[in-house]
Every structure is written in C-alpha cells, then in structure tokens.
N, C-alpha and C. Protein backbone atom coordinates (compact mmCIF):
# COMPACT_ATOMS: atom_id res chain seq x y z
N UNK A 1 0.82 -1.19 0.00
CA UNK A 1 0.00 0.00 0.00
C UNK A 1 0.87 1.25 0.00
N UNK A 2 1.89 1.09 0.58
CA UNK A 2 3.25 2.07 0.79
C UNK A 2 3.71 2.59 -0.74
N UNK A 3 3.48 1.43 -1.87
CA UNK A 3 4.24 1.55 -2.94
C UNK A 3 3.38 2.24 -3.53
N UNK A 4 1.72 2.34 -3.55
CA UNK A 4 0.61 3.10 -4.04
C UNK A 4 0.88 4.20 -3.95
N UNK A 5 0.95 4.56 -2.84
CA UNK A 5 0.75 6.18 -2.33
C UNK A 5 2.08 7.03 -2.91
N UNK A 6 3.40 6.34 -3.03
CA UNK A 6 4.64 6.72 -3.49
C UNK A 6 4.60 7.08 -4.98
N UNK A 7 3.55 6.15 -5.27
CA UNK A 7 3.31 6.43 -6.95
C UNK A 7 2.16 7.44 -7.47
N UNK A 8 1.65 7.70 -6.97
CA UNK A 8 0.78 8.76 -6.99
C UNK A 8 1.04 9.82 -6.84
N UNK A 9 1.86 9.88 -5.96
CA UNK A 9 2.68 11.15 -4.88
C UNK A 9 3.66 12.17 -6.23
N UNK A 10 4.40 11.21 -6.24
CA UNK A 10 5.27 11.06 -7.86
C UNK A 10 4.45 11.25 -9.42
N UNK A 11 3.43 11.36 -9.67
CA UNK A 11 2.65 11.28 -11.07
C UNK A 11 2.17 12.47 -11.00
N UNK A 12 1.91 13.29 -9.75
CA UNK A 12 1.15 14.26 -9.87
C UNK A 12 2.59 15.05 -9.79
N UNK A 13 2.57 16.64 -10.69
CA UNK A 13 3.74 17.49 -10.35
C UNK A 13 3.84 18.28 -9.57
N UNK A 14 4.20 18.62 -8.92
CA UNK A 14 4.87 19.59 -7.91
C UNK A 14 4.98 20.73 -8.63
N UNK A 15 4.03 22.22 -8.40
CA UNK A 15 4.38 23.78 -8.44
C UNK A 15 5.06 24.15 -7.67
N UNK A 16 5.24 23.46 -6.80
CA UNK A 16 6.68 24.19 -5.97
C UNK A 16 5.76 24.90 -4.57
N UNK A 17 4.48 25.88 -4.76
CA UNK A 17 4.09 26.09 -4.36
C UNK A 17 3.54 25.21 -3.03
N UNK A 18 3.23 26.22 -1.79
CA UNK A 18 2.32 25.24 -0.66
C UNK A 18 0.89 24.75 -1.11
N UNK A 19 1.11 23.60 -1.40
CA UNK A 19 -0.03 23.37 -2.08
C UNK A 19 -1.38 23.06 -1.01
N UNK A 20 -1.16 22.55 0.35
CA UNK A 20 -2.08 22.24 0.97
C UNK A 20 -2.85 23.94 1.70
N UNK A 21 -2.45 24.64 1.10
CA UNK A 21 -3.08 26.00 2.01
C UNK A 21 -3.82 26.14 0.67
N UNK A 22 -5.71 26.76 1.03
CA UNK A 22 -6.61 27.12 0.41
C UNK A 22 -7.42 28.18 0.93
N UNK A 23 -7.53 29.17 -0.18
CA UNK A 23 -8.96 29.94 0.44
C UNK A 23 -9.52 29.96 0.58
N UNK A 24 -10.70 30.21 2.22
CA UNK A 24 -11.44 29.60 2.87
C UNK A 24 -12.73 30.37 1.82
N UNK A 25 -13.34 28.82 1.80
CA UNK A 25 -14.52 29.30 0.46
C UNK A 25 -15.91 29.92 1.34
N UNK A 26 -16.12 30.10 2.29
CA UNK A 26 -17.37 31.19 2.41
C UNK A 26 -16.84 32.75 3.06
N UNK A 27 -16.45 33.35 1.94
CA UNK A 27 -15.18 34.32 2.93
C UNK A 27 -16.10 35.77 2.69
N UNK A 28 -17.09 36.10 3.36
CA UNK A 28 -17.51 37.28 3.55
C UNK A 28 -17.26 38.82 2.21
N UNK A 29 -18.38 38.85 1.44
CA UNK A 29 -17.78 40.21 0.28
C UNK A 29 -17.02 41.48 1.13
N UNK A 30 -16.60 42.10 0.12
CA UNK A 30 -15.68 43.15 0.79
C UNK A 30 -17.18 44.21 0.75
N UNK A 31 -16.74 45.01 1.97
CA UNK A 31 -18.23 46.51 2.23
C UNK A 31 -18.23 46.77 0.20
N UNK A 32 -17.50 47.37 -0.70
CA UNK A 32 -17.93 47.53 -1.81
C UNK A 32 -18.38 47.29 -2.41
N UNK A 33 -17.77 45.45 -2.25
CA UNK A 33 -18.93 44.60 -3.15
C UNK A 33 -20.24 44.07 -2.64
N UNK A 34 -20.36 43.96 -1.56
CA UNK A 34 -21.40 44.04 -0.79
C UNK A 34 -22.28 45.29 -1.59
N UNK A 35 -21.96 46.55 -1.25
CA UNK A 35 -22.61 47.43 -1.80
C UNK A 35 -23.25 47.02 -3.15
N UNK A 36 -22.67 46.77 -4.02
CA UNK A 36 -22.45 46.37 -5.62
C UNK A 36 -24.01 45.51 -5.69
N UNK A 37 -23.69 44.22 -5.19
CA UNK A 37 -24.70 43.76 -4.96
C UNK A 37 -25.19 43.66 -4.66
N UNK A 38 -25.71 44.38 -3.13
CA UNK A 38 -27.38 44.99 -2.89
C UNK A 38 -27.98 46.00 -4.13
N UNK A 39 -27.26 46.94 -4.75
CA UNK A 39 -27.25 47.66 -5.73
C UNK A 39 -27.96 46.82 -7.11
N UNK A 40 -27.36 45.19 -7.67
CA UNK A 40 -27.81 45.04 -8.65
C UNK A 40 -29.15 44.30 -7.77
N UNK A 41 -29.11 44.17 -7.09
CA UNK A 41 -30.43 42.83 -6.32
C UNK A 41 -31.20 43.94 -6.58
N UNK A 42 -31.48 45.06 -6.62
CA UNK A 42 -32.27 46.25 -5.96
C UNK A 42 -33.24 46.47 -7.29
N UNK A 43 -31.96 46.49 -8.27
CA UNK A 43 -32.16 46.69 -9.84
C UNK A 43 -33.01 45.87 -10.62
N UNK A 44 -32.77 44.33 -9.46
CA UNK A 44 -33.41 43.09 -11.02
C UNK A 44 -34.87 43.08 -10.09
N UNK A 45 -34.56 43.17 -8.41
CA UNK A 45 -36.40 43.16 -8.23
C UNK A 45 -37.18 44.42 -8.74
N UNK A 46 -36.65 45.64 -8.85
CA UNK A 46 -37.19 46.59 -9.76
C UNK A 46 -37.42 46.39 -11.14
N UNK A 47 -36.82 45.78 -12.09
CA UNK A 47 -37.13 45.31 -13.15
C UNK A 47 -38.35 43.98 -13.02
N UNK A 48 -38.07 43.54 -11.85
CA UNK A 48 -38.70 42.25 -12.09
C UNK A 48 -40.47 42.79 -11.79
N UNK A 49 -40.28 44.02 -10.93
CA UNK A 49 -41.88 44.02 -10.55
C UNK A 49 -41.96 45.11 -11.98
N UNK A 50 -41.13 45.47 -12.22
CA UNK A 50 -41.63 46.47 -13.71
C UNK A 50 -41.98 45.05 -14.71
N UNK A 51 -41.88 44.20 -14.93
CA UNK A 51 -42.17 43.08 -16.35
C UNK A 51 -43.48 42.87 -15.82
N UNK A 52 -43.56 42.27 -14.19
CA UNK A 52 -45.08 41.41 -13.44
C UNK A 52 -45.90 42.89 -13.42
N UNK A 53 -45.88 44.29 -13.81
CA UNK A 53 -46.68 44.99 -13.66
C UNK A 53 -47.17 45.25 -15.14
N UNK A 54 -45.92 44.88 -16.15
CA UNK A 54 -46.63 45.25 -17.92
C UNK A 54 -47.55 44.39 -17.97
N UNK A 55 -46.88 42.77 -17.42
CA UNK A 55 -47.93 41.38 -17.65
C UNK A 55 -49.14 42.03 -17.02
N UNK A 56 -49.34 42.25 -16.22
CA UNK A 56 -50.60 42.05 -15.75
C UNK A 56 -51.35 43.12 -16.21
N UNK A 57 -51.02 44.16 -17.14
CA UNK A 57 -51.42 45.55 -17.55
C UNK A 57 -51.89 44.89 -18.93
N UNK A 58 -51.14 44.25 -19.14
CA UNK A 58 -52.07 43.27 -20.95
C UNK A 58 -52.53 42.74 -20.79
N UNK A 59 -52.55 41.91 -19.60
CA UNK A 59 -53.68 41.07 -19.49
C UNK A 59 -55.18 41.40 -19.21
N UNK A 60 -54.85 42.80 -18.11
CA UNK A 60 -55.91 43.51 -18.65
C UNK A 60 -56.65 44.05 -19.57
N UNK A 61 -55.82 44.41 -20.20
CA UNK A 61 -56.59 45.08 -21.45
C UNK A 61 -57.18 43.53 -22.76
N UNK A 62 -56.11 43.08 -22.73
CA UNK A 62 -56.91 41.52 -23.05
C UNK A 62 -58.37 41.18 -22.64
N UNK A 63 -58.63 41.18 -21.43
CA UNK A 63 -59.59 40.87 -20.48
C UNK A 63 -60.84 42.00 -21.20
N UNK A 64 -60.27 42.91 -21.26
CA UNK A 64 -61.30 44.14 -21.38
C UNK A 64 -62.04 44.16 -23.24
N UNK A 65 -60.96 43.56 -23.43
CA UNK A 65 -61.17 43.59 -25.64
C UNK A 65 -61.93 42.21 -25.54
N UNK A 66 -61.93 41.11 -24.99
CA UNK A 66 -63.20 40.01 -25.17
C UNK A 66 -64.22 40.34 -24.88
C-alpha cells in the first residue's frame, strides 16, 4: 500500500508552491462589493416588478377587448 501512495505522490507534479493551504470558500464580500450587490439585487427586483406589472397591464386590457 506504501508503494501506491509513493506512486501517486510522484505522477502528480509539484508547483513548488504550498499546495495544501486554500482559500477559505465562504469568505464574507468586501463593504464595496457588498454594496455592488445589494445595488444590482435592488435593480433586477425593480425590473422584475416592472415586467409582473406590464404582464398584468395586458392582461388587462386583453380581459377588457373580449
């Protein structure tokens, strides 16, 4: 099992780099980008109730022409 792990160890290459250190993946936005994206969130539910307010504005008038 010794000879497995030696060969594996060996097949993969070496960057030289510390390879076992990673950036911790739920790492808090910076205040800017934070900003950024309350900013676009703000934008697409404003767009989004501007589309659900045309829909329902044709559908009225739909409603009203039968």
């Amino acid at each position: 099992m010794g000879e497995n792990s030696e060969e594996l160890d060996s097949a993969v290459p070496s960057t030289g780099a510390i390879e076992h250190v990673r950036e911790p993946v739920n790492t808090p936005p910076a205040a800017e980008q934070g900003r950024s994206v309350g900013d676009r969130r703000r934008d697409a539910e404003a767009k989004l109730e501007q589309h659900l307010r045309e829909a329902r504005d044709k559908e009225t008038e739909a409603d009203g022409e039968q």
